[in-house]
Structures are given as C-alpha cells and as structure tokens.
PDB file of N, CA and C in Angstrom:
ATOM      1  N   UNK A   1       9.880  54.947 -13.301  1.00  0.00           N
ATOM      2  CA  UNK A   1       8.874  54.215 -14.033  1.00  0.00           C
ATOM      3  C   UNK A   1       9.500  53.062 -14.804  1.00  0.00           C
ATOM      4  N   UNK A   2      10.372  53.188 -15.519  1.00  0.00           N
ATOM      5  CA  UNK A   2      11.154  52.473 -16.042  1.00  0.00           C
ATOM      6  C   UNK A   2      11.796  51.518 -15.156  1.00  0.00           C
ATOM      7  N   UNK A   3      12.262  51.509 -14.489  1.00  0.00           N
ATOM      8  CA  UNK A   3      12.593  50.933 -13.111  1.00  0.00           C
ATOM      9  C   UNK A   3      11.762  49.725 -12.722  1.00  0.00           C
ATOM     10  N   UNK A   4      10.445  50.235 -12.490  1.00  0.00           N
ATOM     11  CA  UNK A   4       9.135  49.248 -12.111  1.00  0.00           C
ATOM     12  C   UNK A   4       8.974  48.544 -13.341  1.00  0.00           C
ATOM     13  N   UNK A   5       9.021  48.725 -14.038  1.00  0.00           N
ATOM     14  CA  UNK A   5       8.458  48.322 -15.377  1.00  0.00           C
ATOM     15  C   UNK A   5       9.284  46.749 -15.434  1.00  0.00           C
ATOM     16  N   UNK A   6      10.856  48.114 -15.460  1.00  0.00           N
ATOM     17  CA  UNK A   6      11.841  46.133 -15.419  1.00  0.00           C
ATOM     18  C   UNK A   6      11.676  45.162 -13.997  1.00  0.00           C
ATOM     19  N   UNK A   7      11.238  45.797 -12.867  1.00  0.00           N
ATOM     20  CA  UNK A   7      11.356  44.629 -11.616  1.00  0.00           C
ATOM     21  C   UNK A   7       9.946  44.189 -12.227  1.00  0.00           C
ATOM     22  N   UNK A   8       9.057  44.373 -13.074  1.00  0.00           N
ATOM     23  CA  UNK A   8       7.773  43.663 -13.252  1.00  0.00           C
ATOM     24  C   UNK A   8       7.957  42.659 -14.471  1.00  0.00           C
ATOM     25  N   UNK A   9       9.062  42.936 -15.268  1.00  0.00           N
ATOM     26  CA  UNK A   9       9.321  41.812 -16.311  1.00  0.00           C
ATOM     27  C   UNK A   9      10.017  40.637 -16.159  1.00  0.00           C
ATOM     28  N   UNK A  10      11.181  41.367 -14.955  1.00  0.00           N
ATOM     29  CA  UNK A  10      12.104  40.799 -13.751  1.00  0.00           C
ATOM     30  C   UNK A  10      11.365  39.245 -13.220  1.00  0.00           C
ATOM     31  N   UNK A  11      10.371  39.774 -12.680  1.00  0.00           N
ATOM     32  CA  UNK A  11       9.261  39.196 -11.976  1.00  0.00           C
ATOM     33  C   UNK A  11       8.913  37.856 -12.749  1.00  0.00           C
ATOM     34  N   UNK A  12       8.118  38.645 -13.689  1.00  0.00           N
ATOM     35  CA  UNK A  12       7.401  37.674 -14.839  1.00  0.00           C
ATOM     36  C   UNK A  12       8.437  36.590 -15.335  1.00  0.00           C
ATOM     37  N   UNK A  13       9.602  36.955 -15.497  1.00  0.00           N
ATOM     38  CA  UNK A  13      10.658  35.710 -15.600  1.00  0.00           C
ATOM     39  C   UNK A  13      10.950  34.856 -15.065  1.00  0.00           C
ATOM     40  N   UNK A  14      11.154  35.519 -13.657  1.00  0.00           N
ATOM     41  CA  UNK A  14      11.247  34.284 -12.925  1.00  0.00           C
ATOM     42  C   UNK A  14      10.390  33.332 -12.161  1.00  0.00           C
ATOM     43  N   UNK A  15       8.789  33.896 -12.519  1.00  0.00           N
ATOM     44  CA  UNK A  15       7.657  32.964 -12.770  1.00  0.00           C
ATOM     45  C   UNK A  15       7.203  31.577 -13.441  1.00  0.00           C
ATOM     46  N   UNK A  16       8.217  32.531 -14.331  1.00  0.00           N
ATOM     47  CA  UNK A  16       8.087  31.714 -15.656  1.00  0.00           C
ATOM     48  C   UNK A  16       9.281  30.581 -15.797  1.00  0.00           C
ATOM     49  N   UNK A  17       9.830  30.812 -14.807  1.00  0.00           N
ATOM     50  CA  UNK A  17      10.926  30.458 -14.950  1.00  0.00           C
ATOM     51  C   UNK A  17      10.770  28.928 -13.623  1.00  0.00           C
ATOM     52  N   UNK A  18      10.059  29.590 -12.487  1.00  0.00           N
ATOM     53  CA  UNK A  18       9.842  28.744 -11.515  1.00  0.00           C
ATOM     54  C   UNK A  18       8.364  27.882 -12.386  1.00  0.00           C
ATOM     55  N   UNK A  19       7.301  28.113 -12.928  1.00  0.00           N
ATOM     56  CA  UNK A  19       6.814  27.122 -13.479  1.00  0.00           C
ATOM     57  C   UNK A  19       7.670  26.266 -14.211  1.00  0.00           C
ATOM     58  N   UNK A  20       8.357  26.500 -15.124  1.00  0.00           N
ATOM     59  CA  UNK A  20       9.250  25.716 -16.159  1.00  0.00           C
ATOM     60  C   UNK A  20       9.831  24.594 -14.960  1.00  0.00           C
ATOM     61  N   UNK A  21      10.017  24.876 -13.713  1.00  0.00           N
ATOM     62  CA  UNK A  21      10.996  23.813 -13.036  1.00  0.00           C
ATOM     63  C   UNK A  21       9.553  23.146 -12.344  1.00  0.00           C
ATOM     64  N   UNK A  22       8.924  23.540 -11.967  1.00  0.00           N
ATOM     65  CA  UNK A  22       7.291  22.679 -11.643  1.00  0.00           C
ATOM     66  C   UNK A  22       7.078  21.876 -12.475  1.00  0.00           C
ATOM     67  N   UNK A  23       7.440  22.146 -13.792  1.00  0.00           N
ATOM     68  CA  UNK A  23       6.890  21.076 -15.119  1.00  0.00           C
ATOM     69  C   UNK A  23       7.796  20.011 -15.516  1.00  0.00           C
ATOM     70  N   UNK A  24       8.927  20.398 -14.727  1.00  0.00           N
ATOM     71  CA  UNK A  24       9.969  19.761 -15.257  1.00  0.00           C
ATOM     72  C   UNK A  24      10.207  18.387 -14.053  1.00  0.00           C
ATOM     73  N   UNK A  25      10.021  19.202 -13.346  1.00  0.00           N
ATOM     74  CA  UNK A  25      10.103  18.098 -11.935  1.00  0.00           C
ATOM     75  C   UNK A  25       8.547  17.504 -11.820  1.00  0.00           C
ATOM     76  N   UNK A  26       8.024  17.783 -12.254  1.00  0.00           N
ATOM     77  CA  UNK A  26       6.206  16.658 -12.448  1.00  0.00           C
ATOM     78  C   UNK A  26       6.614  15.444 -13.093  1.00  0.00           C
ATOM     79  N   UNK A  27       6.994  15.637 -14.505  1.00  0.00           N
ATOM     80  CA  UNK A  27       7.549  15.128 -15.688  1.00  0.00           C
ATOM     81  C   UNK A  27       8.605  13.937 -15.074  1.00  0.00           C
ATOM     82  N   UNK A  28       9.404  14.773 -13.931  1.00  0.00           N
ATOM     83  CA  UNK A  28      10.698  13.653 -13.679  1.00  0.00           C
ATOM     84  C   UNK A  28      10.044  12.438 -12.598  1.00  0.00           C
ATOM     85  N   UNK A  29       8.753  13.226 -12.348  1.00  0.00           N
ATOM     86  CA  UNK A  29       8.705  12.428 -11.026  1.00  0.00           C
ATOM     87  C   UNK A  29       7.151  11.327 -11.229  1.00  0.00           C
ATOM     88  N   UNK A  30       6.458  11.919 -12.294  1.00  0.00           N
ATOM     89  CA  UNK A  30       5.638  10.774 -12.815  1.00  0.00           C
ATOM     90  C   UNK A  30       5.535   9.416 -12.924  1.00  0.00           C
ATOM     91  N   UNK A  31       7.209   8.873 -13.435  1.00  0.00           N
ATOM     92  CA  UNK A  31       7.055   7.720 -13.523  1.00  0.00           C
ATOM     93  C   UNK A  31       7.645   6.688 -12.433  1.00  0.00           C
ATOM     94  N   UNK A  32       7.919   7.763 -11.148  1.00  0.00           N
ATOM     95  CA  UNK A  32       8.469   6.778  -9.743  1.00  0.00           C
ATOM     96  C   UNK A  32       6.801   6.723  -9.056  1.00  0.00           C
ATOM     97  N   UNK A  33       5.808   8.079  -9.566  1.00  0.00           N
ATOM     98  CA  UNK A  33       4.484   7.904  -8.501  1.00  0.00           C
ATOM     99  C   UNK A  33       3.788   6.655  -9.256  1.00  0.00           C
ATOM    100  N   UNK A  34       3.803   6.588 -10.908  1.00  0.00           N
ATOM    101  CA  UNK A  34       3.120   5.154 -11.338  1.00  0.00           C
ATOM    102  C   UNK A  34       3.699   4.323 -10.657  1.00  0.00           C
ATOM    103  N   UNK A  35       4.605   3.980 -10.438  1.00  0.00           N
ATOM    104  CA  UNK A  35       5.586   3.067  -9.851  1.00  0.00           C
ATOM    105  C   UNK A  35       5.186   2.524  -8.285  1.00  0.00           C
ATOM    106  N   UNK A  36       5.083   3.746  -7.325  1.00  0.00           N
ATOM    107  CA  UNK A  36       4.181   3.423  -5.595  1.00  0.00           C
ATOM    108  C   UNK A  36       2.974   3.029  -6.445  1.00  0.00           C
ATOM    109  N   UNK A  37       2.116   3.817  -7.359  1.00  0.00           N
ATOM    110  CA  UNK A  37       0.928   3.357  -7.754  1.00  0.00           C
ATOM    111  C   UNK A  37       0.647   1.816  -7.655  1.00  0.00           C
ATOM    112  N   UNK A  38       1.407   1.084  -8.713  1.00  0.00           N
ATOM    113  CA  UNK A  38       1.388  -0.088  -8.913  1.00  0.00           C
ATOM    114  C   UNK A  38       2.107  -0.944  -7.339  1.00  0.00           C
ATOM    115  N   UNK A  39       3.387  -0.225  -7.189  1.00  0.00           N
ATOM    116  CA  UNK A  39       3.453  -1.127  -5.614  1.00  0.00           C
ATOM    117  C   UNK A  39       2.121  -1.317  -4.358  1.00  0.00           C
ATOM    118  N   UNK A  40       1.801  -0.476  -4.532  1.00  0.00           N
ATOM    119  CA  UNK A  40       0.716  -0.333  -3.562  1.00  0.00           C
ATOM    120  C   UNK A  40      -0.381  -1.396  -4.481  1.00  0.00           C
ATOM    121  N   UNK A  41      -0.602  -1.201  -5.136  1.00  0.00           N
ATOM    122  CA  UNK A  41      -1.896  -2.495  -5.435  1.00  0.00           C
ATOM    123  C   UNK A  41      -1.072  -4.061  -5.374  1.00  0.00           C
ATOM    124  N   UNK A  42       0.151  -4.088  -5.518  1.00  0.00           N
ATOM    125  CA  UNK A  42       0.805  -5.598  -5.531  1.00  0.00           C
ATOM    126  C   UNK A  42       0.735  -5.446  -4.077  1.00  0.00           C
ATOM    127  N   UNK A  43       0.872  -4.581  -3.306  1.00  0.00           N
ATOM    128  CA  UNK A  43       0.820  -4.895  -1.566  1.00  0.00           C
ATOM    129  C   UNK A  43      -0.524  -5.456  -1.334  1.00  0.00           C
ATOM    130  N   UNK A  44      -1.276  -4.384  -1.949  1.00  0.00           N
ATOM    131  CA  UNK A  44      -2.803  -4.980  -1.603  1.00  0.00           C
ATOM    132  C   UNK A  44      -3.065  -6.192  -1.905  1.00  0.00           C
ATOM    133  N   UNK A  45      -3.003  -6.830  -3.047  1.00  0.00           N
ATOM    134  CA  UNK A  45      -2.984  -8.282  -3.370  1.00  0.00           C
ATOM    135  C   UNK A  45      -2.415  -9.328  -2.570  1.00  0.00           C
ATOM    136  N   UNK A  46      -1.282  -8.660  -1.947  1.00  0.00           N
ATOM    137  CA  UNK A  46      -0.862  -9.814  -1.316  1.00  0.00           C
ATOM    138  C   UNK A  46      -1.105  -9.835  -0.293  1.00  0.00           C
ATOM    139  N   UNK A  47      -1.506  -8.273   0.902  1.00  0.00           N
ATOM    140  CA  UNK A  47      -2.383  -8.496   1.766  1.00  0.00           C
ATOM    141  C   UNK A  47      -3.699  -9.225   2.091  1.00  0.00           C
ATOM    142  N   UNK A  48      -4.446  -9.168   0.714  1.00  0.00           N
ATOM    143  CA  UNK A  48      -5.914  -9.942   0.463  1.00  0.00           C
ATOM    144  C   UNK A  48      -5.331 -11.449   0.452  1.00  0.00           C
ATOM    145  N   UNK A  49      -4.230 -12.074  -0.075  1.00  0.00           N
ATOM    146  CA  UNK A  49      -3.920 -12.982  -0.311  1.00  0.00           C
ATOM    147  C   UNK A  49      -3.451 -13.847   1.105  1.00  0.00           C
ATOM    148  N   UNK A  50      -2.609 -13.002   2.006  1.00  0.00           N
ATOM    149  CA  UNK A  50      -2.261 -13.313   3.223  1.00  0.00           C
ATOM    150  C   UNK A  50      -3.373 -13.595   4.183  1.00  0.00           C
ATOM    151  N   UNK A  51      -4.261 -12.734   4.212  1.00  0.00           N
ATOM    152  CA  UNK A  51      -5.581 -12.983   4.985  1.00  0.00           C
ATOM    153  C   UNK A  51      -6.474 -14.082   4.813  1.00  0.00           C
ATOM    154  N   UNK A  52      -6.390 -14.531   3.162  1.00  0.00           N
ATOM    155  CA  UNK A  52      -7.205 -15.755   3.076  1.00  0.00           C
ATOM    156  C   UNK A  52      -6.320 -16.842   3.806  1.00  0.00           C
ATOM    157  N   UNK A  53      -5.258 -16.581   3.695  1.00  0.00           N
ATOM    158  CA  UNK A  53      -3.803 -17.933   4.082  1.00  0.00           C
ATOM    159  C   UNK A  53      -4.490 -18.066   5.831  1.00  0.00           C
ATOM    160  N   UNK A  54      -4.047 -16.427   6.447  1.00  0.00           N
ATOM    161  CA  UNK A  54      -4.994 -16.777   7.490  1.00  0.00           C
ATOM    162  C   UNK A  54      -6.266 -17.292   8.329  1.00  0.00           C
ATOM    163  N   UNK A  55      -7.044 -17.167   7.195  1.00  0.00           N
ATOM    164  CA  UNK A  55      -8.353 -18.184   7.654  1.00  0.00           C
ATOM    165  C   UNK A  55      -8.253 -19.251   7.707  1.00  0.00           C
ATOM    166  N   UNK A  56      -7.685 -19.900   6.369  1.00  0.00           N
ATOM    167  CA  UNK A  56      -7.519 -21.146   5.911  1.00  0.00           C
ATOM    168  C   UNK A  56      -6.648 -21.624   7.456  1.00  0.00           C
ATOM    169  N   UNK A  57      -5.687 -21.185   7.775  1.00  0.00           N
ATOM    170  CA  UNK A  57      -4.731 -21.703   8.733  1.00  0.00           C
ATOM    171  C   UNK A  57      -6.052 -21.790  10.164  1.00  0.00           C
ATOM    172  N   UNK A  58      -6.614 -20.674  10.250  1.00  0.00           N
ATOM    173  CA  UNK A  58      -7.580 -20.616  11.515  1.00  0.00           C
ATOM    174  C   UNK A  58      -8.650 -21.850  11.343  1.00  0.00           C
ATOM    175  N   UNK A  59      -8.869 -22.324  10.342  1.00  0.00           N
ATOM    176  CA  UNK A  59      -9.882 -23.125  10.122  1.00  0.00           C
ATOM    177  C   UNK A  59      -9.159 -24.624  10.559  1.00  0.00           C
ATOM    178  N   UNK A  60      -7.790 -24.457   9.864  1.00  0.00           N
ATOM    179  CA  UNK A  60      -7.351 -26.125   9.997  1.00  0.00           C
ATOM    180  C   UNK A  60      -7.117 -26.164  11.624  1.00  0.00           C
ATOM    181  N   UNK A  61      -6.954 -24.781  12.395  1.00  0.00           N
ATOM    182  CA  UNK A  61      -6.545 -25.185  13.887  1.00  0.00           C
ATOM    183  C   UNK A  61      -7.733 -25.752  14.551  1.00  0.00           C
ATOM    184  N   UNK A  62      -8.808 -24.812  13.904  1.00  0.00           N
ATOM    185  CA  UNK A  62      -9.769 -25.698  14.726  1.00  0.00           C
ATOM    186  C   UNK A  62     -10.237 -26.930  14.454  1.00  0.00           C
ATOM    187  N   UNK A  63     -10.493 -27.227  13.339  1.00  0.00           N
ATOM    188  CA  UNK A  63     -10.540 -28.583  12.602  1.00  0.00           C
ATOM    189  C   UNK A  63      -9.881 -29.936  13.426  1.00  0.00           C
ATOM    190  N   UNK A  64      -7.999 -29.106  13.613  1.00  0.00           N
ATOM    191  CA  UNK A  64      -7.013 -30.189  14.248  1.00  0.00           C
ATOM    192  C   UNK A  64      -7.746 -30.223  15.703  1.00  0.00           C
ATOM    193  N   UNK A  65      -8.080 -29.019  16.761  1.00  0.00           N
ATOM    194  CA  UNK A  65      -8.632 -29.066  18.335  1.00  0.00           C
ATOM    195  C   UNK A  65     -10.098 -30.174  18.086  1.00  0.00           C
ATOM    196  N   UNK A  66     -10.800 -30.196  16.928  1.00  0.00           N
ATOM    197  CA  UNK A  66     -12.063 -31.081  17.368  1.00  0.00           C
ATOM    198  C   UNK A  66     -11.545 -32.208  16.762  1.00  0.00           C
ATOM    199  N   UNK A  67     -10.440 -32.513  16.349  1.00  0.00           N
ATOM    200  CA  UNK A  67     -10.244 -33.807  15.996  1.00  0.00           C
ATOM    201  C   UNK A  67      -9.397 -34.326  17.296  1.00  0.00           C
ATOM    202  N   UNK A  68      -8.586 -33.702  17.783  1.00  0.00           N
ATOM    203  CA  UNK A  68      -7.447 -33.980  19.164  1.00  0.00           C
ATOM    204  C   UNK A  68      -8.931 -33.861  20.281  1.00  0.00           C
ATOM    205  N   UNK A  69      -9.817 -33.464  20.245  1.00  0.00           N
ATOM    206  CA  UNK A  69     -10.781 -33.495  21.448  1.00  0.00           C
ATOM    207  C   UNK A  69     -11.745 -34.844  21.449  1.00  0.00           C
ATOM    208  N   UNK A  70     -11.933 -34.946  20.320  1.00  0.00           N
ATOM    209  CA  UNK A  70     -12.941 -36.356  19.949  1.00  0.00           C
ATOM    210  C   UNK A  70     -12.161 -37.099  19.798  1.00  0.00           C
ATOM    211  N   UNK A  71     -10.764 -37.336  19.740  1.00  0.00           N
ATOM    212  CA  UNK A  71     -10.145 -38.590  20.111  1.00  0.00           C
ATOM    213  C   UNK A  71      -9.865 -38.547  21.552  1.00  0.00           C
ATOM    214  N   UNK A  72      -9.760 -37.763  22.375  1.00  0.00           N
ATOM    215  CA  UNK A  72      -9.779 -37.725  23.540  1.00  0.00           C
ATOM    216  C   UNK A  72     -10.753 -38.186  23.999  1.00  0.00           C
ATOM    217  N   UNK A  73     -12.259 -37.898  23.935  1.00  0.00           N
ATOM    218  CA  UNK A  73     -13.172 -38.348  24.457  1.00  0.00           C
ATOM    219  C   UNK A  73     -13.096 -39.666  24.142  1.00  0.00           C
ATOM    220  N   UNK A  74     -12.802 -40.390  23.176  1.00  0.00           N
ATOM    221  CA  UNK A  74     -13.161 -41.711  22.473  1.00  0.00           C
ATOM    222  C   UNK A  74     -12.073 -42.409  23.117  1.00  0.00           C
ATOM    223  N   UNK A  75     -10.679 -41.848  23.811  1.00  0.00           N
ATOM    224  CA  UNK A  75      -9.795 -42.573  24.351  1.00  0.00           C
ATOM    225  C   UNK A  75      -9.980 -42.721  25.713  1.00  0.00           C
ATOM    226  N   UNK A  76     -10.785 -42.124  26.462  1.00  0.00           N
ATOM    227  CA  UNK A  76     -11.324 -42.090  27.806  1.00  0.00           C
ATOM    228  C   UNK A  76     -12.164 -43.705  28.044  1.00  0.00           C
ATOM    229  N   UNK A  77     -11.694 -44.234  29.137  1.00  0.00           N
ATOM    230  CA  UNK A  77     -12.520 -45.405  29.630  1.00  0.00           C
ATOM    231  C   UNK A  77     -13.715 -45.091  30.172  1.00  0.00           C
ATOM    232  N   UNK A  78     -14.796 -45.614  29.885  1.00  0.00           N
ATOM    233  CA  UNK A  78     -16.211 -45.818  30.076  1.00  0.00           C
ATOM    234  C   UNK A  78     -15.998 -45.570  31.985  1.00  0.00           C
ATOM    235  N   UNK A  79     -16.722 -44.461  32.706  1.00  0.00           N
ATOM    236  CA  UNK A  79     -16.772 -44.645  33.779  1.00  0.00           C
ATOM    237  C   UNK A  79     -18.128 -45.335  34.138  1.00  0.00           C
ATOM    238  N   UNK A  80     -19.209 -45.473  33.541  1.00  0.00           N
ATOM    239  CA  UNK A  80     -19.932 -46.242  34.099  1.00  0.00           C
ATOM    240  C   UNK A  80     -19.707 -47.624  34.498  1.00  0.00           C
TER     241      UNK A  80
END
C-alpha cells in the first residue's frame, strides 16, 4: 500500500514536473511565434504590394502594344 501510494506521488511529480517544462518552453518560445506573426503580415504587404507592381506593369504593356500597333497602322502606305 505504501508502495502505491509513493509510485502515485512519484507520478504526480513528474506531472508536475513535465507541466513546469510546457510552461517554460511556451514562455521561451512566445516571442520567436510574435516574431513569424509579424513576418508573415510584412510578407503579406509586400505580396499585396508586388501584385499592384504587377498590374501596373500589365497595363503599361498593353498601353506600349496599342501604341507600337497604331503607329504601325499610321506607318503603312495608303493601298488605295
């Protein structure tokens, strides 16, 4: 009886003992997850930021093709 008693206090220690290192390693590791936290929204920003770059760039290509096409047409001799 005595026996059980101590593998049950046994027990309880090293419960207590494995939470204590759960709390301890949360604690250590909190301020590297704020850390992805915040990387991850500066990624996002600059993903949102890259994508506008990309339109803007898609817009001037086409912009440059109807300007290189209407001088083409306008450089063509009259076949009539």
């Amino acid at each position: 009886m005595i026996g059980r008693y101590a593998e049950a206090v046994t027990r309880m220690a090293e419960g207590s003992s494995l939470e204590q290192d759960l709390v301890e390693i949360k604690e250590k590791v909190e301020p590297a997850m704020a850390r992805l936290k915040e990387n991850d929204l500066v990624v996002q920003r600059e993903n949102e930021e890259l994508a506008q770059v990309e339109a803007q760039i898609a817009e001037l290509q086409a912009r440059r093709a109807l300007i290189l096409h209407a001088e083409m047409v306008r450089s063509r001799p009259d076949v009539n």
